[in-house]
PDB file of N, CA and C in Angstrom:
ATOM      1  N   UNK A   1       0.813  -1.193   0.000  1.00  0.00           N
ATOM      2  CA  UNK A   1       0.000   0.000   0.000  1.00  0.00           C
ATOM      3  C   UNK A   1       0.861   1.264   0.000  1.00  0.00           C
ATOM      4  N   UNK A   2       1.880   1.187   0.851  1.00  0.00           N
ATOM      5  CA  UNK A   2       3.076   2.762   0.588  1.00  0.00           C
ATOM      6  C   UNK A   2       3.610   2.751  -0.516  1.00  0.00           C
ATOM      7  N   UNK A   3       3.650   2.213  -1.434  1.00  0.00           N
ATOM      8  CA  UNK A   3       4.357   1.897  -2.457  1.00  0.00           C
ATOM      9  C   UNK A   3       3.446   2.326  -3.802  1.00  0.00           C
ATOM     10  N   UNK A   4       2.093   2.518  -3.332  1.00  0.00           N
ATOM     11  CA  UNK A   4       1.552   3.324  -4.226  1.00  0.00           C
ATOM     12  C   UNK A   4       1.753   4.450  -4.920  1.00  0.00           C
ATOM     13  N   UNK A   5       2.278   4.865  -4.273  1.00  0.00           N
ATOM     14  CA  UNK A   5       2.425   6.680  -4.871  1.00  0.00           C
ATOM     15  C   UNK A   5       3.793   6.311  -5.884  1.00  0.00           C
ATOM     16  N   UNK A   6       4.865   5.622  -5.538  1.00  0.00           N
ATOM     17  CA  UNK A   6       5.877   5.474  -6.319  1.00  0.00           C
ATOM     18  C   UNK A   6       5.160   4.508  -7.567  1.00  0.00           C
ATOM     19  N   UNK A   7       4.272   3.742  -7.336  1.00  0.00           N
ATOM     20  CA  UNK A   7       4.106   3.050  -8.681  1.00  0.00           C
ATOM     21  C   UNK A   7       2.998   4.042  -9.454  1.00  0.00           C
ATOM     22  N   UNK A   8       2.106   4.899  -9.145  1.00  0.00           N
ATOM     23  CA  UNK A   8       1.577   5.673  -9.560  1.00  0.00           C
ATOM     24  C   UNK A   8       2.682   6.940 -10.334  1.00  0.00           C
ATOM     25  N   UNK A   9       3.462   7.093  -9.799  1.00  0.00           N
ATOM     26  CA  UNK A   9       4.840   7.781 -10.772  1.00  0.00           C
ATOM     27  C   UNK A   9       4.915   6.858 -11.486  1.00  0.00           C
ATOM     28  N   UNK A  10       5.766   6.138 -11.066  1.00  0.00           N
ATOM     29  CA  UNK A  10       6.355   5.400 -12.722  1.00  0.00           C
ATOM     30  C   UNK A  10       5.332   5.003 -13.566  1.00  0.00           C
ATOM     31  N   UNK A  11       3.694   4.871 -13.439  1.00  0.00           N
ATOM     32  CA  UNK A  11       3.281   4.458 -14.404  1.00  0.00           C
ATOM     33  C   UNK A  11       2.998   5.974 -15.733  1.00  0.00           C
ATOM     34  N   UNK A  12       2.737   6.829 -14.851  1.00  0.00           N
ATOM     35  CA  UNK A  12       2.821   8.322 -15.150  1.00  0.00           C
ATOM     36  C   UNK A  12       4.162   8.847 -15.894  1.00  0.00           C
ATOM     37  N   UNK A  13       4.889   7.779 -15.418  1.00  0.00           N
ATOM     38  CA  UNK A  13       6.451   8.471 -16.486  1.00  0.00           C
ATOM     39  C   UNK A  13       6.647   7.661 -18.209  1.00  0.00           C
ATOM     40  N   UNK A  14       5.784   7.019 -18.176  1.00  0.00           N
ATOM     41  CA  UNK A  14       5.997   6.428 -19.965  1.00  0.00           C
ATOM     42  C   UNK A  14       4.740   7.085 -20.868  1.00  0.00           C
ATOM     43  N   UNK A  15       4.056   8.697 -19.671  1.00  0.00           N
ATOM     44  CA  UNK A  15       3.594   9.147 -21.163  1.00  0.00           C
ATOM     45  C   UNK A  15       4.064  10.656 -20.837  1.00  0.00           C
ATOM     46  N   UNK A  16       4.583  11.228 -21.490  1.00  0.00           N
ATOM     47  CA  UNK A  16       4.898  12.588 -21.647  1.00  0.00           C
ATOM     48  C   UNK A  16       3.707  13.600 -21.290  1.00  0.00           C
ATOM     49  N   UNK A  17       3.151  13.092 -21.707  1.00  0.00           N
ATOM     50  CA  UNK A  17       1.735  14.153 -21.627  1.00  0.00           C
ATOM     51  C   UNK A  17       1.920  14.355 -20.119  1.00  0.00           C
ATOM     52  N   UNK A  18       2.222  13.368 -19.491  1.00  0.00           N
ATOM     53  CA  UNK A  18       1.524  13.114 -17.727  1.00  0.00           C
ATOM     54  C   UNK A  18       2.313  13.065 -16.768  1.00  0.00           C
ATOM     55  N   UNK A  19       3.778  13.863 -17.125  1.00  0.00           N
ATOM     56  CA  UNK A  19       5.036  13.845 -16.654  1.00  0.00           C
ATOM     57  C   UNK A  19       4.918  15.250 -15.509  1.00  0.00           C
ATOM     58  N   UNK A  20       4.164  15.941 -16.033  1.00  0.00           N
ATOM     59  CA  UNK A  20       3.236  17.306 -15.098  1.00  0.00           C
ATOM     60  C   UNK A  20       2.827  16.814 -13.747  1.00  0.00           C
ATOM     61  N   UNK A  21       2.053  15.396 -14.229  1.00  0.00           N
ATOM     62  CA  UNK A  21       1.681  15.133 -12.098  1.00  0.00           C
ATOM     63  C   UNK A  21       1.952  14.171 -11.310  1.00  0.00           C
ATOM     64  N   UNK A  22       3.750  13.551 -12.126  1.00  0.00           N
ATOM     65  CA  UNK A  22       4.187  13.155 -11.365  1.00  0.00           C
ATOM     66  C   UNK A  22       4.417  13.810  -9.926  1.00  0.00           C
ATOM     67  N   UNK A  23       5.019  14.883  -9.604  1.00  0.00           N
ATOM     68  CA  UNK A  23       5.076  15.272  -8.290  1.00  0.00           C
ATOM     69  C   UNK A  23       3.551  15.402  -7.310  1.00  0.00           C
ATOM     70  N   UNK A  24       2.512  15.408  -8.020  1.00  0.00           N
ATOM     71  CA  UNK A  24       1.289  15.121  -6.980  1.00  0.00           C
ATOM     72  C   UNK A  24       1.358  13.931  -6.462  1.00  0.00           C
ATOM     73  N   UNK A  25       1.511  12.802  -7.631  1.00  0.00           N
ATOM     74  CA  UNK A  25       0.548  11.331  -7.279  1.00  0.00           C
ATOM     75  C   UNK A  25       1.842  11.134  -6.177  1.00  0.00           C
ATOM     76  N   UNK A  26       3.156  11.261  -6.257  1.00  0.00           N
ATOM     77  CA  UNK A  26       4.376  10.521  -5.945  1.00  0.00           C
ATOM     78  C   UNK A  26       4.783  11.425  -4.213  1.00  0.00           C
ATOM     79  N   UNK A  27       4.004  12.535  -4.600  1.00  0.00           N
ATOM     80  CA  UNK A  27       3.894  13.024  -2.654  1.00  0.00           C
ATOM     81  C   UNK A  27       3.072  13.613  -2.194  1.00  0.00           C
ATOM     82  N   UNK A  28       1.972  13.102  -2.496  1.00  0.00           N
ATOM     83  CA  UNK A  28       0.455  13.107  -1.555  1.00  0.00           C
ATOM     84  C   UNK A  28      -0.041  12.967  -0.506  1.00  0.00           C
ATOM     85  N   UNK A  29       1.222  11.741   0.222  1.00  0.00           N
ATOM     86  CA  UNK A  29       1.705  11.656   1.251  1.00  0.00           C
ATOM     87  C   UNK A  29       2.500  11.906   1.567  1.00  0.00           C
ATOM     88  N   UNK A  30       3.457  12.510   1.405  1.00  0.00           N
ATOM     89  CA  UNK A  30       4.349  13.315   2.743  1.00  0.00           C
ATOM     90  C   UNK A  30       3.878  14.100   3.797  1.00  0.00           C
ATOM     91  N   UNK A  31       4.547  14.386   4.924  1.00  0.00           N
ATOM     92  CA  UNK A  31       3.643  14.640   5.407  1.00  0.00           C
ATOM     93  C   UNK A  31       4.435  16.007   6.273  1.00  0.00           C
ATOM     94  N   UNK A  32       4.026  17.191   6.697  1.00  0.00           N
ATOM     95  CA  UNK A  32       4.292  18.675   6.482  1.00  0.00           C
ATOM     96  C   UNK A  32       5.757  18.287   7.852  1.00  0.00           C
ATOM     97  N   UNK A  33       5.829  16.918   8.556  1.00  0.00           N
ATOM     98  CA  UNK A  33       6.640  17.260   9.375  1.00  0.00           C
ATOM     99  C   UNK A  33       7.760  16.040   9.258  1.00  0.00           C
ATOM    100  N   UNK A  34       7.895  16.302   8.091  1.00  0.00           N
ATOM    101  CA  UNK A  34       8.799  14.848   7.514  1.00  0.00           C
ATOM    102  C   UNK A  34       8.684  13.602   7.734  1.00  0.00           C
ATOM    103  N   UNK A  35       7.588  13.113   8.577  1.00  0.00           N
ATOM    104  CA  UNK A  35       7.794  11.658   8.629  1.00  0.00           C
ATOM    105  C   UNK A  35       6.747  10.821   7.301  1.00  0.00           C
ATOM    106  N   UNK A  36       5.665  11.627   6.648  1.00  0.00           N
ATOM    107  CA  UNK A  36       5.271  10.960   5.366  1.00  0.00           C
ATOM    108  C   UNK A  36       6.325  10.012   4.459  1.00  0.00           C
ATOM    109  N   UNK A  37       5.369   9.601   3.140  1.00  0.00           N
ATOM    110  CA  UNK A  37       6.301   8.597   2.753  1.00  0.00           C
ATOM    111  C   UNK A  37       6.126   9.157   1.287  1.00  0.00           C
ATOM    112  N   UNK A  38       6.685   8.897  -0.465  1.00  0.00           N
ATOM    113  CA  UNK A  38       7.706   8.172  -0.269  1.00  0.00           C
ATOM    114  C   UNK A  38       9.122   8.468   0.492  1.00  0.00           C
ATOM    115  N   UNK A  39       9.480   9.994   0.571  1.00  0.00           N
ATOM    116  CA  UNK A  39      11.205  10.382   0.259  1.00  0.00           C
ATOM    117  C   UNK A  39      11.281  11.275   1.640  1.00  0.00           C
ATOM    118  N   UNK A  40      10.198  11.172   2.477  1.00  0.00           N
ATOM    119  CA  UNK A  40      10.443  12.139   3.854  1.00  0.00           C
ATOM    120  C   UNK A  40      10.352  13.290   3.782  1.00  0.00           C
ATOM    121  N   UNK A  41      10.066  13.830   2.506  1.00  0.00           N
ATOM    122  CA  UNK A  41       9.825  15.557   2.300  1.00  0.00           C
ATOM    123  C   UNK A  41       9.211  16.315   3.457  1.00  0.00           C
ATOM    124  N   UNK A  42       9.318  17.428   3.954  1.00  0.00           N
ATOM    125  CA  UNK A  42       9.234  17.930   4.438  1.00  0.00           C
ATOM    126  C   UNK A  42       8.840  19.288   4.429  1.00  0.00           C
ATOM    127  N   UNK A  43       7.790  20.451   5.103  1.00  0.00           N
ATOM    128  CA  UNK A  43       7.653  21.762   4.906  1.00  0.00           C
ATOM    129  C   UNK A  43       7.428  22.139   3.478  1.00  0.00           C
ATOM    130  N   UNK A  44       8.335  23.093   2.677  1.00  0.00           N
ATOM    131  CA  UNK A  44       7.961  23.710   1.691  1.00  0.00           C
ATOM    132  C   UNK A  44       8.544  22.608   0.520  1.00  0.00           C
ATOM    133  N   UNK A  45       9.562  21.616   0.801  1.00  0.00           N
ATOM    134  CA  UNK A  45      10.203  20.743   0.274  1.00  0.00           C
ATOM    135  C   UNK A  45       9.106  19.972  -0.570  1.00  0.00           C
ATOM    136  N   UNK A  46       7.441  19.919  -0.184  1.00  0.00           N
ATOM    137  CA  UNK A  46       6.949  19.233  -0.244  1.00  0.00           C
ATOM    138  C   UNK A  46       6.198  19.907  -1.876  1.00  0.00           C
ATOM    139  N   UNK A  47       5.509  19.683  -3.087  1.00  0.00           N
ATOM    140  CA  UNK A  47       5.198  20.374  -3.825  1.00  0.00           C
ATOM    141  C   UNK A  47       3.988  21.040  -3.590  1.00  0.00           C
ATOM    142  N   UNK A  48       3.644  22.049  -3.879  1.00  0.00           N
ATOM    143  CA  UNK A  48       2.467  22.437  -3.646  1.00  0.00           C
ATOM    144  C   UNK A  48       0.704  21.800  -3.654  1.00  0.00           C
ATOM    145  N   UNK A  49       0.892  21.312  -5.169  1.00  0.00           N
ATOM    146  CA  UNK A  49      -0.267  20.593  -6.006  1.00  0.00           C
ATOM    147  C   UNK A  49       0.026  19.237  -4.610  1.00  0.00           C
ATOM    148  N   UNK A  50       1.313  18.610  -4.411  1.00  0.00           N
ATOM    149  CA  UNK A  50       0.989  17.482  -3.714  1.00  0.00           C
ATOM    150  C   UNK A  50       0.078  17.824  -2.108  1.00  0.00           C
ATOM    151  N   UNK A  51       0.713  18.821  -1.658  1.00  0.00           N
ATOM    152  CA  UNK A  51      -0.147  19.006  -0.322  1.00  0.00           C
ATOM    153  C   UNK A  51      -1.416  19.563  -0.434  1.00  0.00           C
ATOM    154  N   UNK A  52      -1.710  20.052  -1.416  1.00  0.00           N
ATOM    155  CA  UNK A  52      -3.650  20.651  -1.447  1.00  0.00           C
ATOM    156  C   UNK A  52      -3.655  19.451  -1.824  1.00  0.00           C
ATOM    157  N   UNK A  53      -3.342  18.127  -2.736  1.00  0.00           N
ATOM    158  CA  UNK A  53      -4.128  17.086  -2.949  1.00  0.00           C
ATOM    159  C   UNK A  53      -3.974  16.203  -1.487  1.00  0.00           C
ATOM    160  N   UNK A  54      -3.057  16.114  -0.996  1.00  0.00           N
ATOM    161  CA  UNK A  54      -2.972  15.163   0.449  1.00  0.00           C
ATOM    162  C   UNK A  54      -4.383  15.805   0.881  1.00  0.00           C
ATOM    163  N   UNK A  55      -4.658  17.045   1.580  1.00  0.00           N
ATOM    164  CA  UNK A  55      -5.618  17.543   2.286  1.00  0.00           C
ATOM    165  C   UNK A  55      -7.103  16.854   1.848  1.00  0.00           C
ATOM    166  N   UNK A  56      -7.023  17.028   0.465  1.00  0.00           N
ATOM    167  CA  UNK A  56      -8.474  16.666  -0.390  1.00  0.00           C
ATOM    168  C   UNK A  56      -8.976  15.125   0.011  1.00  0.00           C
ATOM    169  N   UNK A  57      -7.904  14.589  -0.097  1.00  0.00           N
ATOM    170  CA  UNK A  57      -7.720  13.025  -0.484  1.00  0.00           C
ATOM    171  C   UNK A  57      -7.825  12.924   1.205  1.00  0.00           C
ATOM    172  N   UNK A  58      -7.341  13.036   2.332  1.00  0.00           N
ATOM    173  CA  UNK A  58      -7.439  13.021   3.832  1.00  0.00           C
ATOM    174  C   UNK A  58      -9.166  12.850   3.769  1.00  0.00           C
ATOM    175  N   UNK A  59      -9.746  14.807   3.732  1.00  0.00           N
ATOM    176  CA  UNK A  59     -11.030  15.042   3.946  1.00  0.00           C
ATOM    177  C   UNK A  59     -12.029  13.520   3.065  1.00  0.00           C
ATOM    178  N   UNK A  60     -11.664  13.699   1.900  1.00  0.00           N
ATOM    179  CA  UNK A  60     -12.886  12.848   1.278  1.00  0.00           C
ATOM    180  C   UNK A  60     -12.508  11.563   1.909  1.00  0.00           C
ATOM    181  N   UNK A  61     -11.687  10.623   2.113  1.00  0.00           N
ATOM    182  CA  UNK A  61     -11.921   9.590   3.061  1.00  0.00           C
ATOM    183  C   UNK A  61     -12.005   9.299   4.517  1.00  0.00           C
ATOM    184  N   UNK A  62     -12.411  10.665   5.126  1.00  0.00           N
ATOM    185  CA  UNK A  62     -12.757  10.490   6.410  1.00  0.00           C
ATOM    186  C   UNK A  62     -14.340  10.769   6.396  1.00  0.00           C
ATOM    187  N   UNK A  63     -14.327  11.888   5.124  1.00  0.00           N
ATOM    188  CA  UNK A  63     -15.798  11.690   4.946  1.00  0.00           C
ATOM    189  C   UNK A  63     -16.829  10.989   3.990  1.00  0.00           C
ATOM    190  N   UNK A  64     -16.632   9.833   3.769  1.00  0.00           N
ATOM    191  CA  UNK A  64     -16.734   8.771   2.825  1.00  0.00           C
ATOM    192  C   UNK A  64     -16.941   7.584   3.714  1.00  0.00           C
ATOM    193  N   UNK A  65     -18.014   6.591   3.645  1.00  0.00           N
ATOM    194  CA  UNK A  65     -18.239   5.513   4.145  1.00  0.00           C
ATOM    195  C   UNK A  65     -17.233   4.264   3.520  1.00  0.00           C
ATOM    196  N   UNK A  66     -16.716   3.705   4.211  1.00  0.00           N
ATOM    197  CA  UNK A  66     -15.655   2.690   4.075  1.00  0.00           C
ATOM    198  C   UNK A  66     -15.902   1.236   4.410  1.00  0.00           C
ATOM    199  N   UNK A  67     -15.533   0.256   4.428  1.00  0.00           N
ATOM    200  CA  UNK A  67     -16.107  -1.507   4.465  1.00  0.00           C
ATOM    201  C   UNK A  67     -16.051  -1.271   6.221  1.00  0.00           C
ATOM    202  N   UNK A  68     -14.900  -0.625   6.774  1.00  0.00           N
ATOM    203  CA  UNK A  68     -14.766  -0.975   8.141  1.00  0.00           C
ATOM    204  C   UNK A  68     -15.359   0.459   8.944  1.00  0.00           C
ATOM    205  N   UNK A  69     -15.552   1.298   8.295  1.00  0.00           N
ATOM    206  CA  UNK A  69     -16.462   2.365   8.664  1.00  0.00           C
ATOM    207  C   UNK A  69     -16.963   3.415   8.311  1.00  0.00           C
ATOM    208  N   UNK A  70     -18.054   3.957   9.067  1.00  0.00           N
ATOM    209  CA  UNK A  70     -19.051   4.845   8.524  1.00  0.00           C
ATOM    210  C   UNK A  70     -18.363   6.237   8.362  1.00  0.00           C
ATOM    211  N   UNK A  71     -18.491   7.083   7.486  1.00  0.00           N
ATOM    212  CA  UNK A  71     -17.929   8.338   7.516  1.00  0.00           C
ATOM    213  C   UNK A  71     -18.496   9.417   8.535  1.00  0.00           C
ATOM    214  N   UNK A  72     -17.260  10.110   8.721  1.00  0.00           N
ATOM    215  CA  UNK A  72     -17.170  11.186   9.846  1.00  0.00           C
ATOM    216  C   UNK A  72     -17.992  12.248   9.127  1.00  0.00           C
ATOM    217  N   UNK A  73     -18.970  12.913  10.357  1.00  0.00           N
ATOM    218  CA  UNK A  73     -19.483  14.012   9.809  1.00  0.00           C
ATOM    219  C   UNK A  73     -18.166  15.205   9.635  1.00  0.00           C
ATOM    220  N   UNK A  74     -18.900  16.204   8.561  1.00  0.00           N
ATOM    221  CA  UNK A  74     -17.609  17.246   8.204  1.00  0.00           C
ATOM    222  C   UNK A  74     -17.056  17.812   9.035  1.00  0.00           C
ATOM    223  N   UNK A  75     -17.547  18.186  10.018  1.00  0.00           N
ATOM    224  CA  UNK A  75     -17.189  19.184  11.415  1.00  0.00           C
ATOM    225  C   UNK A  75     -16.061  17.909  11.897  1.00  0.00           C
ATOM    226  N   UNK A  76     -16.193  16.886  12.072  1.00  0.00           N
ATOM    227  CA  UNK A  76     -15.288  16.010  12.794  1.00  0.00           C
ATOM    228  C   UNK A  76     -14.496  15.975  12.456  1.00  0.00           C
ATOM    229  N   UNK A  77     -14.485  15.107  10.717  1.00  0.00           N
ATOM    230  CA  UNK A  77     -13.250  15.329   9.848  1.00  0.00           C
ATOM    231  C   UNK A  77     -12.548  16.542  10.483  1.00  0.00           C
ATOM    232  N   UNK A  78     -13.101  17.598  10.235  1.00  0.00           N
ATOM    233  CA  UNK A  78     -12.128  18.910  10.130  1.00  0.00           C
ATOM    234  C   UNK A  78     -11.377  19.347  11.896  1.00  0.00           C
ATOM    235  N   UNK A  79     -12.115  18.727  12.484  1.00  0.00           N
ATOM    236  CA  UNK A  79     -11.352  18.496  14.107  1.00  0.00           C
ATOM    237  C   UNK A  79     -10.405  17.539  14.240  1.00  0.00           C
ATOM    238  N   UNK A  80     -10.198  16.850  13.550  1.00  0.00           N
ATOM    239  CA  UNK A  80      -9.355  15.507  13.221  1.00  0.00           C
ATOM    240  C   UNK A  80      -7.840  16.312  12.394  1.00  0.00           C
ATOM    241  N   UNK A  81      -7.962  16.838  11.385  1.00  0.00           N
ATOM    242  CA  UNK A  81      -7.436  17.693  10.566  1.00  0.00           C
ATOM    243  C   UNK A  81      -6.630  18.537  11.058  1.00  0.00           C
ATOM    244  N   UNK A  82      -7.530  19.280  11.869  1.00  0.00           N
ATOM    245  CA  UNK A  82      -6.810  20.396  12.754  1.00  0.00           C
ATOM    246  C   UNK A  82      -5.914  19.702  13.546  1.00  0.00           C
ATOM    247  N   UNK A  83      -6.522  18.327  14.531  1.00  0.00           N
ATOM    248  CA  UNK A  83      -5.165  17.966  15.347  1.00  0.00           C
ATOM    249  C   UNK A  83      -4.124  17.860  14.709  1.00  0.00           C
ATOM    250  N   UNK A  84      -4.047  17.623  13.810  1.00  0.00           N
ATOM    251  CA  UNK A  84      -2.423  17.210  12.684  1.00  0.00           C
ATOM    252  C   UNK A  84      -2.174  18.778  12.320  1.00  0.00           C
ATOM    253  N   UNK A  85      -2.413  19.486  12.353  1.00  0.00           N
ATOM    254  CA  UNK A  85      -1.649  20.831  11.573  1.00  0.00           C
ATOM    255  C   UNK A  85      -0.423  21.330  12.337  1.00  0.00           C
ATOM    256  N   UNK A  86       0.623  20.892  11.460  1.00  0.00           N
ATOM    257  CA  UNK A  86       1.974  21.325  11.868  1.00  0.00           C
ATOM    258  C   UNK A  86       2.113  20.307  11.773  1.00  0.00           C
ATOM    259  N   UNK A  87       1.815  18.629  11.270  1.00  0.00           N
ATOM    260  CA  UNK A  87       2.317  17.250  11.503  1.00  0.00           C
ATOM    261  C   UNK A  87       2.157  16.993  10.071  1.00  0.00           C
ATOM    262  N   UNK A  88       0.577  16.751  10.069  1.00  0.00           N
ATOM    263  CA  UNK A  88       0.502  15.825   8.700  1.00  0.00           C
ATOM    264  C   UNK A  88       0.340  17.157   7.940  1.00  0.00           C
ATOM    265  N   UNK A  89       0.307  18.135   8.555  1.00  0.00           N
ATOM    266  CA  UNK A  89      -0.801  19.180   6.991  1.00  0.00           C
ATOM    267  C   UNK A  89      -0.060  20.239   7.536  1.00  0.00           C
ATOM    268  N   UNK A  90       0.346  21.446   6.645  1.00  0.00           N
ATOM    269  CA  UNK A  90       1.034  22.999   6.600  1.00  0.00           C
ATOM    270  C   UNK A  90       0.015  22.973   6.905  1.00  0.00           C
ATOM    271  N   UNK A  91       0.278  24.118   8.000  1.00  0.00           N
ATOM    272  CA  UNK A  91      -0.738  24.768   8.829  1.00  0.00           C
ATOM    273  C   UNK A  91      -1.336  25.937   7.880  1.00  0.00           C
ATOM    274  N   UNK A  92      -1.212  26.589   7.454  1.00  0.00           N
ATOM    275  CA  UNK A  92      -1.723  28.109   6.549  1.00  0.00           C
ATOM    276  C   UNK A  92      -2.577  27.065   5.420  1.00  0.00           C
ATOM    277  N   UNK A  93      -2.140  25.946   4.628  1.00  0.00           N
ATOM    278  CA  UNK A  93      -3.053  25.803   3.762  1.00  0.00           C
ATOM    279  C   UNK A  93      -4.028  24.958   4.624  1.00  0.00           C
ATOM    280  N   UNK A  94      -4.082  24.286   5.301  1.00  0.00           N
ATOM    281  CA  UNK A  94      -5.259  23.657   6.409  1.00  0.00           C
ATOM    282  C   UNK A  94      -6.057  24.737   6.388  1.00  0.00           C
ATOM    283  N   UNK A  95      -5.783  25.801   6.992  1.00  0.00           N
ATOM    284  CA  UNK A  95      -6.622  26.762   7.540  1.00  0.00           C
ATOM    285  C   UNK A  95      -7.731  27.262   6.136  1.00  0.00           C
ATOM    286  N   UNK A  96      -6.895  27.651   5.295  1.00  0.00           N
ATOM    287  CA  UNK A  96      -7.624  28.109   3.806  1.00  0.00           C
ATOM    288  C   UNK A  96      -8.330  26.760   3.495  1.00  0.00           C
ATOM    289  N   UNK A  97      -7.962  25.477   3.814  1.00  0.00           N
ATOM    290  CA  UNK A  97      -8.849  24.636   3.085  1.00  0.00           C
ATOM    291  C   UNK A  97      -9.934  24.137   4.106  1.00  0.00           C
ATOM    292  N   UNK A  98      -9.762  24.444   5.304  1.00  0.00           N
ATOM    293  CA  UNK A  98     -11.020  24.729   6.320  1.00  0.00           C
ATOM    294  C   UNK A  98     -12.466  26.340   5.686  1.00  0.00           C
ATOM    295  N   UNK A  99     -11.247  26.934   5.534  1.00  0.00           N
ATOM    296  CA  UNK A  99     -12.111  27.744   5.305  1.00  0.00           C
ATOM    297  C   UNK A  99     -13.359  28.118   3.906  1.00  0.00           C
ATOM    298  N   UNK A 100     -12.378  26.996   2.680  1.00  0.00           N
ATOM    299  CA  UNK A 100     -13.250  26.596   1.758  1.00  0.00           C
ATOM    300  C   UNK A 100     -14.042  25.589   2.119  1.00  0.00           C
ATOM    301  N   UNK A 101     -14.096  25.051   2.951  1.00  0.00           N
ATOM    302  CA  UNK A 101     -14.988  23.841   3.137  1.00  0.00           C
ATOM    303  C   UNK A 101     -16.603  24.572   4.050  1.00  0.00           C
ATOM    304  N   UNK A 102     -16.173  25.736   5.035  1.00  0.00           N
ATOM    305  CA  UNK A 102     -17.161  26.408   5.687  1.00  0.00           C
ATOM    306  C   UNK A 102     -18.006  27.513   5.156  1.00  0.00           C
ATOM    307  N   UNK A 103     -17.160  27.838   3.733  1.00  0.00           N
ATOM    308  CA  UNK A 103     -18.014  28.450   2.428  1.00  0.00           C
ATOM    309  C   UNK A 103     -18.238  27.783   1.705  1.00  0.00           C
ATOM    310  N   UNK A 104     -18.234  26.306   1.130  1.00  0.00           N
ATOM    311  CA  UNK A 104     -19.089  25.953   0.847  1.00  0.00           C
ATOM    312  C   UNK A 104     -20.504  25.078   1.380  1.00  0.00           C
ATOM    313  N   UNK A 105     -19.821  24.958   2.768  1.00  0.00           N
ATOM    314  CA  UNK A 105     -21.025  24.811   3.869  1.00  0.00           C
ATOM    315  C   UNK A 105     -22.288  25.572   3.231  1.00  0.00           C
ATOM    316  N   UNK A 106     -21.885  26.919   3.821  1.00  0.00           N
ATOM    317  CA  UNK A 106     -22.469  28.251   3.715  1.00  0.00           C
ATOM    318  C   UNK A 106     -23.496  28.234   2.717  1.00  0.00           C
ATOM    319  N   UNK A 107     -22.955  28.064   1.508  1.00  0.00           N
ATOM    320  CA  UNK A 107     -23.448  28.617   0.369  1.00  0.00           C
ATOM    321  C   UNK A 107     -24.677  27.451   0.045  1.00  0.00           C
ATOM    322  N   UNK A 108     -24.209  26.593   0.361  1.00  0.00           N
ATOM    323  CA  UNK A 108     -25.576  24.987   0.447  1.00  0.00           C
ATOM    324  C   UNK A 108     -26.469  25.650   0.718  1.00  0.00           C
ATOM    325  N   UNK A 109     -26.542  26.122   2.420  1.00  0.00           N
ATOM    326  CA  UNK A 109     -26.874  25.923   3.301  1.00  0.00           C
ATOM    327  C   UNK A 109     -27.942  27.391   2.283  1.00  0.00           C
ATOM    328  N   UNK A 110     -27.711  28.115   1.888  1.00  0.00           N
ATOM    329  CA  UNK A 110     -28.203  29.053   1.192  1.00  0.00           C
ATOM    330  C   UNK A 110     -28.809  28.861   0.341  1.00  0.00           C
ATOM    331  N   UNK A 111     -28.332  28.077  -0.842  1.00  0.00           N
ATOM    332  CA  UNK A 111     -29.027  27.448  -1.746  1.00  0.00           C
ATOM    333  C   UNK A 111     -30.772  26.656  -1.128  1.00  0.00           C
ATOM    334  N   UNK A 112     -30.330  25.731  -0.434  1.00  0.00           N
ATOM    335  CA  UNK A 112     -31.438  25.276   0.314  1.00  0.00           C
ATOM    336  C   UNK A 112     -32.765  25.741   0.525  1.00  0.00           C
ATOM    337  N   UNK A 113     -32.524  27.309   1.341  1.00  0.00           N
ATOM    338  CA  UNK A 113     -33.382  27.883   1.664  1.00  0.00           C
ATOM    339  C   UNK A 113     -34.107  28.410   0.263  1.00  0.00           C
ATOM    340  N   UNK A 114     -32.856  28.605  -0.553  1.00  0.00           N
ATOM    341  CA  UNK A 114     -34.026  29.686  -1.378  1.00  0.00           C
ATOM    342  C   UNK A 114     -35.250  28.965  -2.329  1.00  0.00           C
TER     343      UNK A 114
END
């Protein structure tokens, strides 16, 4: 299973076209305080596109029903989230991607009514 992200590169490296996201698929997991996997990256070391996708990819399977369990409501997820900031997740983009998640709360929540 850790070994995903490296075989998700190399399958990504025999087409040119798709040589662009190698650095997402290949550190999605790292994690903001070096102990992620594959290469231990660390802080800013880490690529950008890869840490907004770690965050995405975190949220949607905590909030996603799974064989061994039921998904976390969003508020939880995002209390879960927060405990890791400064570990698993840069703290400044956590915060912005909390804060897109509570505008688009919002805006549902708006839609709804009208």
């Amino acid at each position: 299973m850790m070994r995903h992200t490296e075989y998700g590169a190399e399958i990504l490296s025999k087409a040119s076209s798709l040589l662009k996201y190698i650095p997402v698929v290949r550190h999605h997991h790292e994690w903001h305080d070096g102990t992620g996997f594959p290469d231990g990256l660390s802080g800013d070391q880490i690529p950008l596109s890869a840490a907004v996708t770690s965050l995405a990819d975190i949220f949607d399977a905590m909030t996603s029903d799974r064989p061994y369990r039921k998904a976390l409501s969003k508020e939880e997820a995002i209390r879960r989230m927060q405990d890791l900031s400064g570990k698993q997740f840069h703290p400044d983009l956590l915060k912005k991607f909390i804060k897109l998640i509570k505008e688009e709360k919002n805006r549902q929540s708006q839609e709804s009514k009208e």
